[in-house]
C-alpha atoms as a PDB file:
ATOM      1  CA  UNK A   1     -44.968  47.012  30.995  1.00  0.00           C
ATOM      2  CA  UNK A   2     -42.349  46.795  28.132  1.00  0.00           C
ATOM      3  CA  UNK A   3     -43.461  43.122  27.122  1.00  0.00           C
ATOM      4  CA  UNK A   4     -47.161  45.205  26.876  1.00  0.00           C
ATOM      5  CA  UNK A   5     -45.751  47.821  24.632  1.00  0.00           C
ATOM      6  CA  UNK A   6     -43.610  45.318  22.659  1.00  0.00           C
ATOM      7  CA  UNK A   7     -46.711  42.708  22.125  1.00  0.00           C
ATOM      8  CA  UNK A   8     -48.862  45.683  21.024  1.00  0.00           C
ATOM      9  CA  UNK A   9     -46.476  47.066  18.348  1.00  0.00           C
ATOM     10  CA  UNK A  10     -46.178  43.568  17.370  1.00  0.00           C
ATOM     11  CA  UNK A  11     -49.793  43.086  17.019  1.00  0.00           C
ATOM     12  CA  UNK A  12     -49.855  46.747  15.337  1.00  0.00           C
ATOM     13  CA  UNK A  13     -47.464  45.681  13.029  1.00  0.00           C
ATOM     14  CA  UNK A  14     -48.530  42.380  12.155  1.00  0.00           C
ATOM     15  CA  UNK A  15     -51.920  43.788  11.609  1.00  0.00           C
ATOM     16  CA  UNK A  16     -51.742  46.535  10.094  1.00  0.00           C
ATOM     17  CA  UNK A  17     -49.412  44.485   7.042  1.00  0.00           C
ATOM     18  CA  UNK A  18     -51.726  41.033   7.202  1.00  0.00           C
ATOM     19  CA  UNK A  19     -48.425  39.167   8.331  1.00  0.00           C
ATOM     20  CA  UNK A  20     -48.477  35.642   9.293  1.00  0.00           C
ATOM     21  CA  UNK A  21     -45.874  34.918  12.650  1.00  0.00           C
ATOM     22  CA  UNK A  22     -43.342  33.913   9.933  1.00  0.00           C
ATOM     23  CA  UNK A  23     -43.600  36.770   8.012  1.00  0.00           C
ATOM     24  CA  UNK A  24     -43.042  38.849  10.913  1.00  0.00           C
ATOM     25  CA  UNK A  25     -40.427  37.185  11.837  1.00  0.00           C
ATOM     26  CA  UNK A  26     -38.754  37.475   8.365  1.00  0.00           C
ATOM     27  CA  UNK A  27     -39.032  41.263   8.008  1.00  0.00           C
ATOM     28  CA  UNK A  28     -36.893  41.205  11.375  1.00  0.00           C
ATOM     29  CA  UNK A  29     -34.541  38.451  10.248  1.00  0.00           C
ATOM     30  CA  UNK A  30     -35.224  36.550  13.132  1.00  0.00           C
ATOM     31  CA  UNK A  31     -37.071  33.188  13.663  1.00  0.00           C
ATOM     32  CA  UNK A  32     -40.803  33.027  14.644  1.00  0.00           C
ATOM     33  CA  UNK A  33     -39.747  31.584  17.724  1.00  0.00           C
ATOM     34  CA  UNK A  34     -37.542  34.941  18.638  1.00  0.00           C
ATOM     35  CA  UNK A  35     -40.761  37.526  17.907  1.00  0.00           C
ATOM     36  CA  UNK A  36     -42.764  35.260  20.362  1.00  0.00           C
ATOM     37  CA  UNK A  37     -39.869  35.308  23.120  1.00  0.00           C
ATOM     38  CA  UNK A  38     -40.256  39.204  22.480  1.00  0.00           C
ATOM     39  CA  UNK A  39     -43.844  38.698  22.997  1.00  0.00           C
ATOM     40  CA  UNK A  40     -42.799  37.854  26.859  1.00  0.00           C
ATOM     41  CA  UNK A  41     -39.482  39.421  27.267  1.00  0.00           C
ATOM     42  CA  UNK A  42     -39.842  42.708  24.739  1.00  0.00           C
ATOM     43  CA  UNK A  43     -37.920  43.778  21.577  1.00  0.00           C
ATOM     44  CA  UNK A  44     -34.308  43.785  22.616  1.00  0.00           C
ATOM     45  CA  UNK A  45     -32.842  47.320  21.902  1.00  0.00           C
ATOM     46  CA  UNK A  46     -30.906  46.054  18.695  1.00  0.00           C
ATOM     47  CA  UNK A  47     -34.461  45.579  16.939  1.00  0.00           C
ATOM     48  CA  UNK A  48     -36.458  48.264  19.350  1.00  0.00           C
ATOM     49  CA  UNK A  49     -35.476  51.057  16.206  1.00  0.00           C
ATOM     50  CA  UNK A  50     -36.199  49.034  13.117  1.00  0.00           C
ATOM     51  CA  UNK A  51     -40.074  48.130  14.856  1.00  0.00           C
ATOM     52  CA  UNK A  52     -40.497  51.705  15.404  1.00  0.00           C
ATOM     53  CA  UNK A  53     -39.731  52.686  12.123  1.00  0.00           C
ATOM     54  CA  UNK A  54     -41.719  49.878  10.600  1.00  0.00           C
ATOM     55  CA  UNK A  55     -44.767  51.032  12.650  1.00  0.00           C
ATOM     56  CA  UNK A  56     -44.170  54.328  11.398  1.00  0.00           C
ATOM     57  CA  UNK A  57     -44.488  52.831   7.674  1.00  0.00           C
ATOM     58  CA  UNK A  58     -48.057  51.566   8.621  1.00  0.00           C
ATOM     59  CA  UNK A  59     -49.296  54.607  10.390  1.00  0.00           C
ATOM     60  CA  UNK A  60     -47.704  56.835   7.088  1.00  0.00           C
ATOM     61  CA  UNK A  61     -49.992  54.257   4.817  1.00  0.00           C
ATOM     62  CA  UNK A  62     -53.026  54.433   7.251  1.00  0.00           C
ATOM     63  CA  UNK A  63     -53.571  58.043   7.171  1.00  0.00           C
ATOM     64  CA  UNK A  64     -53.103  58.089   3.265  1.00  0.00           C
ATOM     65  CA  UNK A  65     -54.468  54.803   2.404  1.00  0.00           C
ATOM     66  CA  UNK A  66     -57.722  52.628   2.834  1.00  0.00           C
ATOM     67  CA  UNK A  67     -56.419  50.234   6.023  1.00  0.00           C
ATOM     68  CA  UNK A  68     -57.461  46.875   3.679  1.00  0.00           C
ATOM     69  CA  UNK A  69     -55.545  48.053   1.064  1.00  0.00           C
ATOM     70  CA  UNK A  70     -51.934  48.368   3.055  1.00  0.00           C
ATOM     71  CA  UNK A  71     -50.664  44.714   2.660  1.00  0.00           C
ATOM     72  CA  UNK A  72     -51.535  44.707  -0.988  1.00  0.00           C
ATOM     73  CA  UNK A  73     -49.541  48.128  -1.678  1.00  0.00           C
ATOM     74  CA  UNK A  74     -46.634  46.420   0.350  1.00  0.00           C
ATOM     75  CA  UNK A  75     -46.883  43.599  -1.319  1.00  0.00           C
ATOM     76  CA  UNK A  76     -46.378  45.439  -4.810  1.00  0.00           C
ATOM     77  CA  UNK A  77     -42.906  45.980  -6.392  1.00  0.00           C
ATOM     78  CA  UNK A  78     -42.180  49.683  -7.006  1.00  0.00           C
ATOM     79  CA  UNK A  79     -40.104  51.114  -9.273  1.00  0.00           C
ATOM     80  CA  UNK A  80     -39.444  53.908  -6.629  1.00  0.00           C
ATOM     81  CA  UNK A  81     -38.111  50.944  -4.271  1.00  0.00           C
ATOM     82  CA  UNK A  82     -35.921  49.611  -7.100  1.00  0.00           C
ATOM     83  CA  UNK A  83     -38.247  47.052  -8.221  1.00  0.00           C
ATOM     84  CA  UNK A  84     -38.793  46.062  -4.746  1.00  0.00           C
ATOM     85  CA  UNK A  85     -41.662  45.615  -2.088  1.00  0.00           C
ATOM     86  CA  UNK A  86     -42.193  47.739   1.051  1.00  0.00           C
ATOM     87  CA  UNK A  87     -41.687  44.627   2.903  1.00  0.00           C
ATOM     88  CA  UNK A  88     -38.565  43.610   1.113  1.00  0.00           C
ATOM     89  CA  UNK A  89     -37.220  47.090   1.680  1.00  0.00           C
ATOM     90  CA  UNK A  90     -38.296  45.999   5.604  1.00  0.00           C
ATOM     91  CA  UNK A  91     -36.721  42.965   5.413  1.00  0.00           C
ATOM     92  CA  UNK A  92     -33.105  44.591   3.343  1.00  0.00           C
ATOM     93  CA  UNK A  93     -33.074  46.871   6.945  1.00  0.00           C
ATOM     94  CA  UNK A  94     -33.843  49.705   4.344  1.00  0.00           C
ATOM     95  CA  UNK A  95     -36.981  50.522   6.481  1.00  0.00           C
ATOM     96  CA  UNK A  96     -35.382  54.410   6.691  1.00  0.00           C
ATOM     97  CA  UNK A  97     -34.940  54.699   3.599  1.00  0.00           C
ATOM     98  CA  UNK A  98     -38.665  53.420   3.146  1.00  0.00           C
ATOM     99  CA  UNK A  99     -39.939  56.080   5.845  1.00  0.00           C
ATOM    100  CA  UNK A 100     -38.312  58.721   3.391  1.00  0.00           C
ATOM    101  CA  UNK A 101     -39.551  57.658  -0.004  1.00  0.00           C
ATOM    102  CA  UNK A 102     -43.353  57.117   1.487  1.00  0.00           C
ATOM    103  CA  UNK A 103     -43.199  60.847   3.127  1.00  0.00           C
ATOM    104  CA  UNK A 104     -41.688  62.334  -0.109  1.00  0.00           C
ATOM    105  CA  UNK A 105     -44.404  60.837  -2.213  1.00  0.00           C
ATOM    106  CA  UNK A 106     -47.308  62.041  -0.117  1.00  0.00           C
ATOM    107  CA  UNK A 107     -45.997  65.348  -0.215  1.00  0.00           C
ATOM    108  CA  UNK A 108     -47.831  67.304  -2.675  1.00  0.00           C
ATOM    109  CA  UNK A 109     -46.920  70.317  -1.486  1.00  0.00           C
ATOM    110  CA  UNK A 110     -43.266  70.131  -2.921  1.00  0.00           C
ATOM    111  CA  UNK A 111     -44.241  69.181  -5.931  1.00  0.00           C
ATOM    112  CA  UNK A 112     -42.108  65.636  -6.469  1.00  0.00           C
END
């Protein structure tokens, strides 16, 4: 069951940013080698939090965002990222502070 869940946030995640294996891999700082060994065994707990949170990035984008438009918008600096990409952010384990930024600019309501 967990190597079900793991392989479909995987797959969620990989989709939902147009990764390639390696790219994947990268944002976890792991080899593509390790995310398919998590593909059979499951995210070990020391990366279980960062793929939740990165999953939460892409379902943040695709209910504010056209779907085929998220890997270009993570793909694009931002000066609200300090000049860097969403995925860098990923990759800099500053996916939290990512999370943060994308809820604070989609809410209108407070006026920032």
């Amino acid at each position: 069951m967990a190597t079900a869940l793991a392989t479909s946030l995987l797959d969620e995640i990989r989709d939902t940013f147009a990764l390639s294996g390696t790219e994947l891999a990268r944002l976890f700082g792991v080899r593509r080698q390790a995310v398919e060994q998590w593909r059979e065994r499951g995210i070990p707990s020391s990366r279980q939090e960062k793929a939740a949170a990165v999953a939460a990035v892409g379902d943040l984008l695709s209910h504010r965002l056209k779907r085929e438009r998220i890997p270009g918008v993570a793909r694009r600096p931002a000066p609200a990222y300090g000049g860097l990409t969403m995925l860098e952010m990923i990759e800099g384990d500053r996916q939290a502070d990512l999370v943060a930024e994308i809820r604070r600019s989609f809410d209108w309501a407070s006026g920032s």
